[in-house]
C-alpha atoms as a PDB file:
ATOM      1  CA  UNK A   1     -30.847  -0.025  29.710  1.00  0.00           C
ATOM      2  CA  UNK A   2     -27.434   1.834  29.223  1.00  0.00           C
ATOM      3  CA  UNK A   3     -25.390   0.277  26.191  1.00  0.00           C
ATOM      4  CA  UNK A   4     -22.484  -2.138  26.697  1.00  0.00           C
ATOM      5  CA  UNK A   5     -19.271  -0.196  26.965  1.00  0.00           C
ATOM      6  CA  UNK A   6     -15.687  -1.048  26.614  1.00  0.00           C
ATOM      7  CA  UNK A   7     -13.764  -0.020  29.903  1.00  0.00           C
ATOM      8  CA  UNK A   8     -11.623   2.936  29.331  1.00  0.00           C
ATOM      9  CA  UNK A   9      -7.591   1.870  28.990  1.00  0.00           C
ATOM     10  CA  UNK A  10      -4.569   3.671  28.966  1.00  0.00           C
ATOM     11  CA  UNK A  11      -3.642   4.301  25.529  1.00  0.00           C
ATOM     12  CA  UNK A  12       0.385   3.358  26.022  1.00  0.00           C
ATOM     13  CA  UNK A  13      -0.407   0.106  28.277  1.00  0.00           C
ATOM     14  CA  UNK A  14      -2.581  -0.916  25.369  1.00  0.00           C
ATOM     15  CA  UNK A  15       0.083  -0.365  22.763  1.00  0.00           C
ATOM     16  CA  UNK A  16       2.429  -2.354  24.981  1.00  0.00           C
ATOM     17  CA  UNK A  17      -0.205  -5.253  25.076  1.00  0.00           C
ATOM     18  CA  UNK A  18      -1.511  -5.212  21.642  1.00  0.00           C
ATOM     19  CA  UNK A  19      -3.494  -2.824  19.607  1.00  0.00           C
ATOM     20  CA  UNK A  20      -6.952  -2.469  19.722  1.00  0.00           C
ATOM     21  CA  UNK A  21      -9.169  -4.693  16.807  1.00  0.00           C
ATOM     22  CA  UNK A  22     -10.711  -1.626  15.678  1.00  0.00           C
ATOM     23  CA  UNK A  23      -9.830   1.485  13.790  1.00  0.00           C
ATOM     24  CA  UNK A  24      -8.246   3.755  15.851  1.00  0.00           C
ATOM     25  CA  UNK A  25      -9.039   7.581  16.099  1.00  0.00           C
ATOM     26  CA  UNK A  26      -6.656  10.685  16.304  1.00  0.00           C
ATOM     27  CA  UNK A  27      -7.448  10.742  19.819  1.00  0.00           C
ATOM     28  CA  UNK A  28      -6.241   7.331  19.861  1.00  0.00           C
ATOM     29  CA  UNK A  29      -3.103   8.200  17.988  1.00  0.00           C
ATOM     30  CA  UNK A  30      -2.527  11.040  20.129  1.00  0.00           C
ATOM     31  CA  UNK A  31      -3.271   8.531  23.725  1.00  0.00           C
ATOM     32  CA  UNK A  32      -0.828   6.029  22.790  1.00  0.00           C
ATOM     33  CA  UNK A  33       2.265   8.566  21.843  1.00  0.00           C
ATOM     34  CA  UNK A  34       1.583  10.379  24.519  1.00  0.00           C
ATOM     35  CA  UNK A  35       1.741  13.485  22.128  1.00  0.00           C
ATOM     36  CA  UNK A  36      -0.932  16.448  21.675  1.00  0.00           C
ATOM     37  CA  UNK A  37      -3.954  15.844  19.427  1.00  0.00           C
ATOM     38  CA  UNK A  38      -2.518  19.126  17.409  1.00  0.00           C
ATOM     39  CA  UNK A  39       0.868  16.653  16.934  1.00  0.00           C
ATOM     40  CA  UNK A  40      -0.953  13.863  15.023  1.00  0.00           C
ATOM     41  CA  UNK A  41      -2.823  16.673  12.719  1.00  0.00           C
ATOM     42  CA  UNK A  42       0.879  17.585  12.014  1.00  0.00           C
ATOM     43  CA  UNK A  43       2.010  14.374  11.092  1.00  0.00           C
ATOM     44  CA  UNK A  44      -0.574  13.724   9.135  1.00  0.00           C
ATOM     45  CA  UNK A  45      -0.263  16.918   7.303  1.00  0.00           C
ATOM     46  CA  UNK A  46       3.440  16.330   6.980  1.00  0.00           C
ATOM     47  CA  UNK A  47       2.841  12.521   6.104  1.00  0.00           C
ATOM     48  CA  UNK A  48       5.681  11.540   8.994  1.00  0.00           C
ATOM     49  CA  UNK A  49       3.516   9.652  11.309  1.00  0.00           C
ATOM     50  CA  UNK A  50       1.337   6.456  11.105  1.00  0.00           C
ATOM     51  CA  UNK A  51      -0.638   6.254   8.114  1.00  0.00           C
ATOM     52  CA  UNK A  52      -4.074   7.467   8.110  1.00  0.00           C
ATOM     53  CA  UNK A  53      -7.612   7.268   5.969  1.00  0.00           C
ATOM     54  CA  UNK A  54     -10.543   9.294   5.841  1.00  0.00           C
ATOM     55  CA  UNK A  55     -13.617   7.704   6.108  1.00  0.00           C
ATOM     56  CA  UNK A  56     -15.928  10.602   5.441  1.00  0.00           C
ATOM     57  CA  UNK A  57     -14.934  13.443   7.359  1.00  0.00           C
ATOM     58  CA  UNK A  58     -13.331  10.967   9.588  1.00  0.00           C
ATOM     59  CA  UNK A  59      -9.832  10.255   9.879  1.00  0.00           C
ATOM     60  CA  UNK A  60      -8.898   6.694  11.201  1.00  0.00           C
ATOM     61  CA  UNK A  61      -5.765   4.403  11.397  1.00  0.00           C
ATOM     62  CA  UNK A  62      -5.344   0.792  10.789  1.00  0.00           C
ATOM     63  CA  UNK A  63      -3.842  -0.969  14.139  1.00  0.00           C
ATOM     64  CA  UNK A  64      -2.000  -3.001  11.418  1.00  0.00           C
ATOM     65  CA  UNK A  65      -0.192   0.307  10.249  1.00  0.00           C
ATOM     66  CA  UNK A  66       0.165   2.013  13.656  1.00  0.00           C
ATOM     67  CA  UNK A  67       2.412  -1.409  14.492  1.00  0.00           C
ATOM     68  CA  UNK A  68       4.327  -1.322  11.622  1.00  0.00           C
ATOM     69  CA  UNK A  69       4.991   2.489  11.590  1.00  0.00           C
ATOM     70  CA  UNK A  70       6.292   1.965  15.434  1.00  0.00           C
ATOM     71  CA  UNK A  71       8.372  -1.048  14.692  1.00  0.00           C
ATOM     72  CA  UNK A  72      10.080   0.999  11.367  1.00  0.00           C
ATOM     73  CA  UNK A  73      10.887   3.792  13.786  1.00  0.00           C
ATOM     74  CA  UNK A  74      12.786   1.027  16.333  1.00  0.00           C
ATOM     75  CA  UNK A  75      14.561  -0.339  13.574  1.00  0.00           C
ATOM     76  CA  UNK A  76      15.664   2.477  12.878  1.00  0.00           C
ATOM     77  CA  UNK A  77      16.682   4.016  16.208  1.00  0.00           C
ATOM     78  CA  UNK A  78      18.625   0.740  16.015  1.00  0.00           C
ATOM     79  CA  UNK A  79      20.799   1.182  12.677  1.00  0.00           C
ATOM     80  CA  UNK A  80      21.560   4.666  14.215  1.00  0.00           C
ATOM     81  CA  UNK A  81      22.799   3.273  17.339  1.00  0.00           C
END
């Protein structure tokens, strides 16, 4: 018997809707920007985009964090404007 599987989303339409209750990968990350995976390794080295954790070898991101880290970068797109 083949093991219950969540369908497969697109990454932005689920940002748009809500995040995901899980931990979210890099690949994740990298989905729901719409950037390359090599772009969220940069950030992370950098420390400019959503907060990460390693779990292991494992990096993952709190949907909490991802959320906040996109509304801080609306608020300020709108104090520039």
């Amino acid at each position: 018997m083949a093991p219950n599987r969540a369908p497969e989303t697109d990454p932005q339409t689920t940002l748009r809707a809500g995040l995901p209750d899980r931990y979210l990968t890099p690949d994740d990350i990298a989905g729901i920007f719409g950037v390359p995976l090599e772009t969220v390794y940069q950030w992370r080295r950098k420390r400019t985009g959503p907060p990460g954790f390693r779990v292991g070898k494992h990096v993952r991101y709190d949907p909490g964090e991802v959320q906040a880290y996109v509304t801080q970068l609306k608020n300020v797109d709108r104090v520039a404007a």
